[in-house]
N, C-alpha and C. Protein backbone atom coordinates (compact mmCIF):
# COMPACT_ATOMS: atom_id res chain seq x y z
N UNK A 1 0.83 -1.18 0.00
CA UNK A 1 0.00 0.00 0.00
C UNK A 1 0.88 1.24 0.00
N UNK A 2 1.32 2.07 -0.72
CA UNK A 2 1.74 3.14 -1.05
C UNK A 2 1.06 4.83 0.16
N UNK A 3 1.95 4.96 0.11
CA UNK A 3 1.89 6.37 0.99
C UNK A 3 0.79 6.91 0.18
N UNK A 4 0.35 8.02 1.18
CA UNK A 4 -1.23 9.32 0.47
C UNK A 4 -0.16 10.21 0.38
N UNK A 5 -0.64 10.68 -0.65
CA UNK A 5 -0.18 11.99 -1.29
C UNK A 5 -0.29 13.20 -1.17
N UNK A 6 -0.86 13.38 0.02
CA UNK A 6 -1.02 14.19 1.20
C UNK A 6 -0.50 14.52 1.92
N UNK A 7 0.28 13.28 2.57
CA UNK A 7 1.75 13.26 3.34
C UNK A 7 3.07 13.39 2.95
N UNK A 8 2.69 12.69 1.61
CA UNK A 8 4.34 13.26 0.69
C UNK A 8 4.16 14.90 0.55
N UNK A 9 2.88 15.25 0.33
CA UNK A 9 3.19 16.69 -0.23
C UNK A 9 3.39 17.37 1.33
N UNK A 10 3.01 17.15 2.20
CA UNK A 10 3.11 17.05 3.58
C UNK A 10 4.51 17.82 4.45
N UNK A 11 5.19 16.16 4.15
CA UNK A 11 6.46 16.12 4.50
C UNK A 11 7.69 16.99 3.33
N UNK A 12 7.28 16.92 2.12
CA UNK A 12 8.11 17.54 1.51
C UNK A 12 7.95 19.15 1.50
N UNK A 13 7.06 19.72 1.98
CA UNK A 13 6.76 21.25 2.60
C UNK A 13 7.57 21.27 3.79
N UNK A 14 7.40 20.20 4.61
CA UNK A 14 8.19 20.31 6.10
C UNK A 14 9.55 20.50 5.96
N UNK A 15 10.35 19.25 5.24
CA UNK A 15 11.33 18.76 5.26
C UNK A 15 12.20 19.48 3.84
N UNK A 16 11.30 19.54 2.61
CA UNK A 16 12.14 20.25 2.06
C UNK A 16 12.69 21.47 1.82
N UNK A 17 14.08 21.48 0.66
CA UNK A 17 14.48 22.57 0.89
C UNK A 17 13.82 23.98 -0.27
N UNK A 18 12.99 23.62 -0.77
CA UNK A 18 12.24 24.40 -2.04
C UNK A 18 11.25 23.26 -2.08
N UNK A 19 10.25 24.73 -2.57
CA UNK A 19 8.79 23.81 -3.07
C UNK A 19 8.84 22.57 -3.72
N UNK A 20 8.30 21.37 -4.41
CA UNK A 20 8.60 20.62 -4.95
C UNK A 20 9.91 19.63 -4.79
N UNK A 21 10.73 20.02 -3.74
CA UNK A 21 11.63 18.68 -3.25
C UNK A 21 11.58 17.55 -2.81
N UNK A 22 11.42 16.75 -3.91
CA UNK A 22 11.67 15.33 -3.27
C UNK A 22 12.96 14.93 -3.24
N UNK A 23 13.77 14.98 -3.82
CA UNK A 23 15.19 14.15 -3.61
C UNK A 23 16.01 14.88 -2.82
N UNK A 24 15.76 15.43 -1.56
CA UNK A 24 16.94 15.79 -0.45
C UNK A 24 17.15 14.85 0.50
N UNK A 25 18.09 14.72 0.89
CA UNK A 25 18.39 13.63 2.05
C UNK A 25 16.83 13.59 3.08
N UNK A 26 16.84 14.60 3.77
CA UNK A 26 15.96 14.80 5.04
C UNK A 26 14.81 14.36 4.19
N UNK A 27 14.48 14.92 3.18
CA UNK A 27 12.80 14.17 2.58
C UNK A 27 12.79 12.61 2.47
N UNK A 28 13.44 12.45 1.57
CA UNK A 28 13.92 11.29 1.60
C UNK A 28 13.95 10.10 2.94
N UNK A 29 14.37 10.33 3.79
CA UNK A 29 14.53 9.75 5.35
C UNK A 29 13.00 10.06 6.06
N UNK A 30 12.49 11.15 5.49
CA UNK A 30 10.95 10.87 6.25
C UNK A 30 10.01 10.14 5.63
N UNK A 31 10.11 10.50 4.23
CA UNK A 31 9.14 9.06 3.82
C UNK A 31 9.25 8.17 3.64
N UNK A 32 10.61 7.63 4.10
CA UNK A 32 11.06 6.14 4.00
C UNK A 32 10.79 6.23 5.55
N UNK A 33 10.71 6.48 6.78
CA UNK A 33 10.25 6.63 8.28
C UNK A 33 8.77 6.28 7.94
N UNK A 34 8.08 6.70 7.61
CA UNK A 34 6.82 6.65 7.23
C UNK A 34 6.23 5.05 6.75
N UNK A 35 7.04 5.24 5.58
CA UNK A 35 6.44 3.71 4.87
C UNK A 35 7.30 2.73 6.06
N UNK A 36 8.03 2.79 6.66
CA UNK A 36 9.15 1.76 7.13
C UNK A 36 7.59 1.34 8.56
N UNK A 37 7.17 2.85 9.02
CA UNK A 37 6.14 2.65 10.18
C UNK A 37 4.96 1.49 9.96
N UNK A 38 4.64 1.99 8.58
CA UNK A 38 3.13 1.34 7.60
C UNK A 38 4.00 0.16 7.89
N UNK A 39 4.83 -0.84 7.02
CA UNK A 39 5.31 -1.89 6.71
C UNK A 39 5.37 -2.33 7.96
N UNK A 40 5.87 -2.01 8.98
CA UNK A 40 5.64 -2.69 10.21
C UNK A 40 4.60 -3.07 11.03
N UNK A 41 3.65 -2.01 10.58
CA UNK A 41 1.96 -2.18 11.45
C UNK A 41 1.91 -3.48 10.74
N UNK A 42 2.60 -3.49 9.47
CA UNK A 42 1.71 -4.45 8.14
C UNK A 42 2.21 -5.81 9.04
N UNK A 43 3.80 -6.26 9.31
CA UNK A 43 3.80 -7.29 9.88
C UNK A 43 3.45 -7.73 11.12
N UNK A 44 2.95 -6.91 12.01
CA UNK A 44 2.62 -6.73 13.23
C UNK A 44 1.30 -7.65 13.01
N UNK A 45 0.12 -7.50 11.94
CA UNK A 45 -0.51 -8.48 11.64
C UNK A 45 -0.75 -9.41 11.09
N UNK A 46 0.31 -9.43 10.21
CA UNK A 46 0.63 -10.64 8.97
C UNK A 46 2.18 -11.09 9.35
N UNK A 47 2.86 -12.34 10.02
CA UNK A 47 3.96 -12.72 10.73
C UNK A 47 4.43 -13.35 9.53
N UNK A 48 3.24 -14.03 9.10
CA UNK A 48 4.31 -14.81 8.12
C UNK A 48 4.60 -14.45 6.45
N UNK A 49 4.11 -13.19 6.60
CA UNK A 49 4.34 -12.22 5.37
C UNK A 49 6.09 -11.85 5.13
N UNK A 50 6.50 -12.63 4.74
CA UNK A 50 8.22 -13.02 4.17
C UNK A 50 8.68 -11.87 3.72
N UNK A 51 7.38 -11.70 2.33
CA UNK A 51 8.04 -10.85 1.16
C UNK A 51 7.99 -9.27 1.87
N UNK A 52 7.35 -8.77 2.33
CA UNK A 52 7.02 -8.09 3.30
C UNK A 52 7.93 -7.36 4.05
N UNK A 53 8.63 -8.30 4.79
CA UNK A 53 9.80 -8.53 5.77
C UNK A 53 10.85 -8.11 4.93
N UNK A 54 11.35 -8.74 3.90
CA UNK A 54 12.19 -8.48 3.03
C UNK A 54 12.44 -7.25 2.40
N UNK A 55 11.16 -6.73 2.36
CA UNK A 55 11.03 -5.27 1.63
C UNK A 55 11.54 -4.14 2.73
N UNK A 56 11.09 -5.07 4.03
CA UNK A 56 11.39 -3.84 4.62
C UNK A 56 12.71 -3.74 5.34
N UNK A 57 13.31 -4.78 5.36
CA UNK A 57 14.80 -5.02 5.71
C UNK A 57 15.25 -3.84 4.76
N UNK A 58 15.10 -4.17 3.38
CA UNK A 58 15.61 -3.29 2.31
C UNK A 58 15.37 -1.67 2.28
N UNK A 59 14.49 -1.31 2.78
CA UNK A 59 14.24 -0.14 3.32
C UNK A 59 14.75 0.50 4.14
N UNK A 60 14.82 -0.24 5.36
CA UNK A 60 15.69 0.18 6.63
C UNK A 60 16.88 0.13 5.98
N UNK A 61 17.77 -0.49 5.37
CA UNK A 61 19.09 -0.66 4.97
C UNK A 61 19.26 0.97 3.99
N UNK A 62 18.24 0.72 3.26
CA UNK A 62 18.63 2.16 1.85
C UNK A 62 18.34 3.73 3.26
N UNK A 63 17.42 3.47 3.94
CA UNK A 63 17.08 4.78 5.17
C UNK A 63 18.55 4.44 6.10
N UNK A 64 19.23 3.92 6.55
CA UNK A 64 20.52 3.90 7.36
C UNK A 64 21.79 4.63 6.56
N UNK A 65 22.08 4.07 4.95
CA UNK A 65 22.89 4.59 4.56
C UNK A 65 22.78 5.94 4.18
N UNK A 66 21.33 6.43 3.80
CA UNK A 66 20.71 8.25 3.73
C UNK A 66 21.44 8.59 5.04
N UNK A 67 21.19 8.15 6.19
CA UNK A 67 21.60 8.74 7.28
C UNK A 67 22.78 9.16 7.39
N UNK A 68 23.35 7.95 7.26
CA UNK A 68 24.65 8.29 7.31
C UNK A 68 25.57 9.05 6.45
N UNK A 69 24.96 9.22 5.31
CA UNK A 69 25.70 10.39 4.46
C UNK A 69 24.81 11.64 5.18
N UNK A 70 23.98 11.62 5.56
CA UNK A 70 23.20 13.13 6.31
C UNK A 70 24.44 13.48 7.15
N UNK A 71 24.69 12.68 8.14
CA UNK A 71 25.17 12.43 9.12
C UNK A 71 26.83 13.10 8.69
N UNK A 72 27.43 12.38 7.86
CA UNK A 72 28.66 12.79 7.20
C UNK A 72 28.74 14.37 6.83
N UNK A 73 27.93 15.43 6.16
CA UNK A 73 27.56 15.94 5.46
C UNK A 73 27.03 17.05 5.94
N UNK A 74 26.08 16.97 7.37
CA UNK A 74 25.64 18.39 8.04
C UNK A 74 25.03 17.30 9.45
N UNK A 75 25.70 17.20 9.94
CA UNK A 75 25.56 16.79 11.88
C UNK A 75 24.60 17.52 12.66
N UNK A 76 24.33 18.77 12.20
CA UNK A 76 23.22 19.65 12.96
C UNK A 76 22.06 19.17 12.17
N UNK A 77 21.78 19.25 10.70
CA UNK A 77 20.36 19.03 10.55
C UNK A 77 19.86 17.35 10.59
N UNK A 78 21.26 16.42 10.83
CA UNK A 78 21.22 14.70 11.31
C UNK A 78 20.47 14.88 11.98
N UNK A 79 21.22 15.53 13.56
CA UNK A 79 20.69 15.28 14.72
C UNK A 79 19.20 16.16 14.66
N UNK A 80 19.09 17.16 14.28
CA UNK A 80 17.71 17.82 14.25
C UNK A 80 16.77 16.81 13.44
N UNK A 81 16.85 16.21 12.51
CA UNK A 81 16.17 14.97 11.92
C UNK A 81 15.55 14.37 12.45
N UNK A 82 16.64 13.50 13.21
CA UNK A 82 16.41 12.45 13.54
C UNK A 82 15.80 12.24 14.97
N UNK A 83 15.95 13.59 16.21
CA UNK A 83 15.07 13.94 16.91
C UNK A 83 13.54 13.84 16.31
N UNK A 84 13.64 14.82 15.64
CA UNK A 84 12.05 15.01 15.12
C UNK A 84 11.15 13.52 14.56
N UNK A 85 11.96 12.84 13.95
CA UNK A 85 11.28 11.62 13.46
C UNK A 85 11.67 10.87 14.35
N UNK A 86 12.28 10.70 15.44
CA UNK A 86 12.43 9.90 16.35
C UNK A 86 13.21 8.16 16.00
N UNK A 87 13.80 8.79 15.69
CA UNK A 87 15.05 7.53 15.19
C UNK A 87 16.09 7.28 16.22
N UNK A 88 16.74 6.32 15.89
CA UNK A 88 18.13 6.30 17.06
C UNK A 88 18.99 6.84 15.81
N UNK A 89 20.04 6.67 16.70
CA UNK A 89 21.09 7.56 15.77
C UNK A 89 21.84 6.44 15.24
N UNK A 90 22.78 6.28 13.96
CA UNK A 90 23.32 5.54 13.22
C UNK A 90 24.97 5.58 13.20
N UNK A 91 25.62 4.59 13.84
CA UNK A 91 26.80 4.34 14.12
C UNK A 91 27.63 4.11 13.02
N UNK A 92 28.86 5.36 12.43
CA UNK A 92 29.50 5.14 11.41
C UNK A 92 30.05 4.20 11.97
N UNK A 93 30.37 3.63 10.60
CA UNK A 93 31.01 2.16 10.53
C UNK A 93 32.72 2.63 10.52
């Protein structure tokens, strides 16, 4: 089930840096926060939903490495981020 388009236009008013931004780090990291939330309610009732699981491993993995180039890149708006969406913070490797 795909995000409302409500919330993308939403979050990309919040988070971005000009009207119409979708591809900035911080946008990027909230609507992958978002769908990563959905996908989890999703297995929370469906356990043995595999493909599911998989998708969202893959998600969390592509949202960790955003971070961490956030993270690399501007440390004040990381940590302001990632407060706000309520993440833990991501341990360079």
């Amino acid at each position: 089930m795909p995000l409302d388009k409500a919330y993308k236009a939403e979050v990309m008013k919040e988070y971005g840096l000009s009207e119409g931004d979708t591809g900035s780090t911080a946008v990027q990291i909230a609507i992958m926060q978002k769908r990563i939330e959905q996908i989890t309610d999703h297995l929370r009732k469906n356990k043995k939903d595999f493909h599911s699981r998989v998708g969202l491993l893959k998600l969390v993995g592509k949202r960790r490495r955003l971070e961490g180039y956030l993270r690399s890149t501007d440390i004040a708006a990381y940590r302001a981020l990632i407060s706000k969406l309520g993440i833990r913070e991501v341990k360079p490797k």
